[in-house]
C-alpha atoms as a PDB file:
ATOM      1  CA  UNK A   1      92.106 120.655  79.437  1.00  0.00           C
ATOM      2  CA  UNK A   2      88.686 120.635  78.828  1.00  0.00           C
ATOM      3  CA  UNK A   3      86.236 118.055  81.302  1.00  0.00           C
ATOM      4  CA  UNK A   4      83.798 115.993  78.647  1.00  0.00           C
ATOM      5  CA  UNK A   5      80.520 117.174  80.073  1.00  0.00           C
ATOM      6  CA  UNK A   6      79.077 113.506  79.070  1.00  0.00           C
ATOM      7  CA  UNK A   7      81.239 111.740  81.864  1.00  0.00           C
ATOM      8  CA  UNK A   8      80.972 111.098  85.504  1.00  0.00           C
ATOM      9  CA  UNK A   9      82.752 111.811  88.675  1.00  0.00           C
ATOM     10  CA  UNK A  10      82.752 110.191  92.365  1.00  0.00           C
ATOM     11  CA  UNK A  11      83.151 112.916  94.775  1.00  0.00           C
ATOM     12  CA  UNK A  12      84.240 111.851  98.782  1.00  0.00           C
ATOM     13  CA  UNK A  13      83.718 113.015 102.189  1.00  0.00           C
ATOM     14  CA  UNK A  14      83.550 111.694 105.302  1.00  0.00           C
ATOM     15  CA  UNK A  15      80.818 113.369 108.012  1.00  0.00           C
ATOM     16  CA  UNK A  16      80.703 112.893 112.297  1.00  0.00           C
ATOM     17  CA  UNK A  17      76.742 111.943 111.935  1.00  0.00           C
ATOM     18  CA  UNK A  18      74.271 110.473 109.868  1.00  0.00           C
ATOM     19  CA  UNK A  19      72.586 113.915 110.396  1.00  0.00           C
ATOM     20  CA  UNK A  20      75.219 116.147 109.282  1.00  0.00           C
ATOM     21  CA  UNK A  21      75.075 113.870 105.726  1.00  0.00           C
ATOM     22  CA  UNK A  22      71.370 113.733 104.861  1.00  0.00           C
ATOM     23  CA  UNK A  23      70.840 117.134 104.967  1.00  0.00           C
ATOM     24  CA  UNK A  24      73.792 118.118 102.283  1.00  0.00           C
ATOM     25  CA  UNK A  25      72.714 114.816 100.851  1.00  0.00           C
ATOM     26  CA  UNK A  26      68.853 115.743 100.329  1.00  0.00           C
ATOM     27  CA  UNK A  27      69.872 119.123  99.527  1.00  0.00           C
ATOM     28  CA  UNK A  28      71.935 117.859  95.956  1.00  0.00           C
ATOM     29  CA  UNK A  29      69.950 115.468  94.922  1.00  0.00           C
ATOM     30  CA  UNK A  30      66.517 116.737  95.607  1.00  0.00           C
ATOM     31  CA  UNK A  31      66.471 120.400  96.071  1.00  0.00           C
ATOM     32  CA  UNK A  32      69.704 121.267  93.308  1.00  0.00           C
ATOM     33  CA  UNK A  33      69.496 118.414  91.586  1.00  0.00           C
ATOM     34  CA  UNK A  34      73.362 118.390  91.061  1.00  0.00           C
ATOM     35  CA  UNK A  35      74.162 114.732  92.255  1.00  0.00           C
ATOM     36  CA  UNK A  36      72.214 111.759  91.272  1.00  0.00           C
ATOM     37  CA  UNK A  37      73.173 109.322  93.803  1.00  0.00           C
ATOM     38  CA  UNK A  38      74.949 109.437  97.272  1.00  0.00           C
ATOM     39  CA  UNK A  39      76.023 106.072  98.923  1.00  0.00           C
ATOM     40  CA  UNK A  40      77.246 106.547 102.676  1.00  0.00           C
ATOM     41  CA  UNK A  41      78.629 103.943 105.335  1.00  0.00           C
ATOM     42  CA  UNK A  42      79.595 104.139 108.709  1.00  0.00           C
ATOM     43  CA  UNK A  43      83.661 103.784 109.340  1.00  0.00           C
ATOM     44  CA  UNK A  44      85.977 103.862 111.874  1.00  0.00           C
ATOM     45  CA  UNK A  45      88.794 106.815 111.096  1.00  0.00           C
ATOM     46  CA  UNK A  46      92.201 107.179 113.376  1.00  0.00           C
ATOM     47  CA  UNK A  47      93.946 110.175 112.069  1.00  0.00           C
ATOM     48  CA  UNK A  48      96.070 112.629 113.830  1.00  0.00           C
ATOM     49  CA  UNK A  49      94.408 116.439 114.528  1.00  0.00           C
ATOM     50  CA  UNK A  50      95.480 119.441 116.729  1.00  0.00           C
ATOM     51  CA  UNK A  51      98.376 117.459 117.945  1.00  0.00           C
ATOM     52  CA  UNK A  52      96.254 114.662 119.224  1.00  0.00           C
ATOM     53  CA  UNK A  53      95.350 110.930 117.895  1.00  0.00           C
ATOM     54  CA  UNK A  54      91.650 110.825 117.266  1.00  0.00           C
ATOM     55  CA  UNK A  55      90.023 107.086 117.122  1.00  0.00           C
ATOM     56  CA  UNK A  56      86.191 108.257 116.187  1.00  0.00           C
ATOM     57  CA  UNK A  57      82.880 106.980 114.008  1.00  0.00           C
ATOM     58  CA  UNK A  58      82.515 108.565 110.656  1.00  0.00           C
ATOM     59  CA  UNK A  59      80.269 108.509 107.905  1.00  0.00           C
ATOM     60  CA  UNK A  60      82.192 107.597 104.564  1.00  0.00           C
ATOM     61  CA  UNK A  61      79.777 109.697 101.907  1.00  0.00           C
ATOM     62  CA  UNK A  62      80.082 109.264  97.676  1.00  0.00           C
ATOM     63  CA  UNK A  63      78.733 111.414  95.932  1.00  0.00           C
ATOM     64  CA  UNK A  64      77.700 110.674  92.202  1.00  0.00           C
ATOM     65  CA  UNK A  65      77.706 113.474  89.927  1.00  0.00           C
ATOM     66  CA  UNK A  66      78.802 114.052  86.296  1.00  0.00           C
ATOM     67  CA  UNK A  67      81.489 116.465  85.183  1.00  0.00           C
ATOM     68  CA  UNK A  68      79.381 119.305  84.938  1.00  0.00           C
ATOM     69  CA  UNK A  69      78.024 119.623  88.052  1.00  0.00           C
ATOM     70  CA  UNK A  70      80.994 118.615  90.244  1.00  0.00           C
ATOM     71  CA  UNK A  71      82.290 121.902  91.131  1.00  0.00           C
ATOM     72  CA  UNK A  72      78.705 123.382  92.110  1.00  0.00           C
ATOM     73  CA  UNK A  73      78.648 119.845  93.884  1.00  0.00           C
ATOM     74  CA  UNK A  74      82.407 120.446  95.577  1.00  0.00           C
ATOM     75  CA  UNK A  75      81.364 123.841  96.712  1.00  0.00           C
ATOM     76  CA  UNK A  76      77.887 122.889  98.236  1.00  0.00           C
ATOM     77  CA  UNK A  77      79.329 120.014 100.552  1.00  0.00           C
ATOM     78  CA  UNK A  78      82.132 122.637 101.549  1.00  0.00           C
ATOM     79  CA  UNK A  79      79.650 125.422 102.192  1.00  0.00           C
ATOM     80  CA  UNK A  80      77.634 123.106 104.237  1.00  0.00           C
ATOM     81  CA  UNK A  81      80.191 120.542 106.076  1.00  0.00           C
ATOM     82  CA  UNK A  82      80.025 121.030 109.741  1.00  0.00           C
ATOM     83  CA  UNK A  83      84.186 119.963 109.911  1.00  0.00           C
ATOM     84  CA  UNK A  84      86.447 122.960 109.985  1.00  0.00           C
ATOM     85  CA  UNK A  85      88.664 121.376 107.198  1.00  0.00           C
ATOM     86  CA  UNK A  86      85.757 119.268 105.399  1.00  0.00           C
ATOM     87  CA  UNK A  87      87.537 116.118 103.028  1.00  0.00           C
ATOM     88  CA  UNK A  88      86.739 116.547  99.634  1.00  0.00           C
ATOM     89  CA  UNK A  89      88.508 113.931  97.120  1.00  0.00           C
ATOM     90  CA  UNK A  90      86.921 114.002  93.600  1.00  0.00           C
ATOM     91  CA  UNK A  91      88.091 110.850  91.595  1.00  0.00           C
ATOM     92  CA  UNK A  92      86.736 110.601  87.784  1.00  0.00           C
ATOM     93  CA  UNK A  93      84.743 107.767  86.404  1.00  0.00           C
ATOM     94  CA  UNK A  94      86.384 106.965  83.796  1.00  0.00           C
ATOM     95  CA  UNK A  95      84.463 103.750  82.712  1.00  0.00           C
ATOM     96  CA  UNK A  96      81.073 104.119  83.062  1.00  0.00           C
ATOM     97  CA  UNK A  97      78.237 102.095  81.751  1.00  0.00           C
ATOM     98  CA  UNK A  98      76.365 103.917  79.233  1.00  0.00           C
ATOM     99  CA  UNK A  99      72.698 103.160  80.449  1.00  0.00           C
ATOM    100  CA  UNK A 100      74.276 104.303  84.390  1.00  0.00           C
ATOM    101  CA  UNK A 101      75.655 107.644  82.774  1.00  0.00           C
ATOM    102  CA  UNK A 102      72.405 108.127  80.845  1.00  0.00           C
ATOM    103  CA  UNK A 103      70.575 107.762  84.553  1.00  0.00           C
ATOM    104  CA  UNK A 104      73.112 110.173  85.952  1.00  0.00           C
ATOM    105  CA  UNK A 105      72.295 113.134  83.710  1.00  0.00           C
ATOM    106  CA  UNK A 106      68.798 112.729  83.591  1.00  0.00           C
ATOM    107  CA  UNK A 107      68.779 112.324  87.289  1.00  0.00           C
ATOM    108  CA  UNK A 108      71.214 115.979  87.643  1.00  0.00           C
ATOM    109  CA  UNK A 109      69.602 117.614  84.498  1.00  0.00           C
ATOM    110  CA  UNK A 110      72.683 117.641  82.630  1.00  0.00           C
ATOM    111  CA  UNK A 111      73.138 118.370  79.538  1.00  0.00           C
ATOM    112  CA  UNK A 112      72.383 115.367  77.010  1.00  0.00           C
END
């Protein structure tokens, strides 16, 4: 199946530090221009690792990209996440305004 190159995709992941984020984050969007847009919040996460409950602060991250650039996007954030196994959940946008799609490939030089 072949991705349409003219739609969107929300990629997540969740980071121990504000720190940790921003530099991935500035990275994409600046730098590689490969995300237009990344939204992050501060969560609480209780999950289960190495055989021991884990009640912690996290940093729920989306990252905005279109279809294009989500692998390149999907590899940077794993290249660069400081977690040994880093969350990466891409979900597709499948309606999108047209003037907010417009803004995301001009913003990741996609291809009009």
């Amino acid at each position: 199946m072949t991705k349409n190159l003219k739609s969107g995709v929300v990629i997540m992941s969740t980071f121990p530090s504000e720190e940790s984020l921003r530099g991935i984050a500035l990275e994409v969007v600046v730098n590689k221009k490969i995300c237009a847009c990344v939204n992050y919040v501060r969560i609480k996460t209780l999950y289960k690792w190495q055989g021991k409950v884990e009640d912690s602060e996290e940093f729920l991250t989306i990252f905005k990209t279109t279809n294009q650039h989500s692998q390149e996007l999907k590899a940077e954030i794993k290249l660069r996440h400081p977690y040994e196994i880093p969350e990466v959940v891409e979900l597709t946008m499948d309606d999108v305004s047209d003037a907010y799609m417009n803004w995301m490939m001009q913003s990741t030089n996609a291809v009009s």
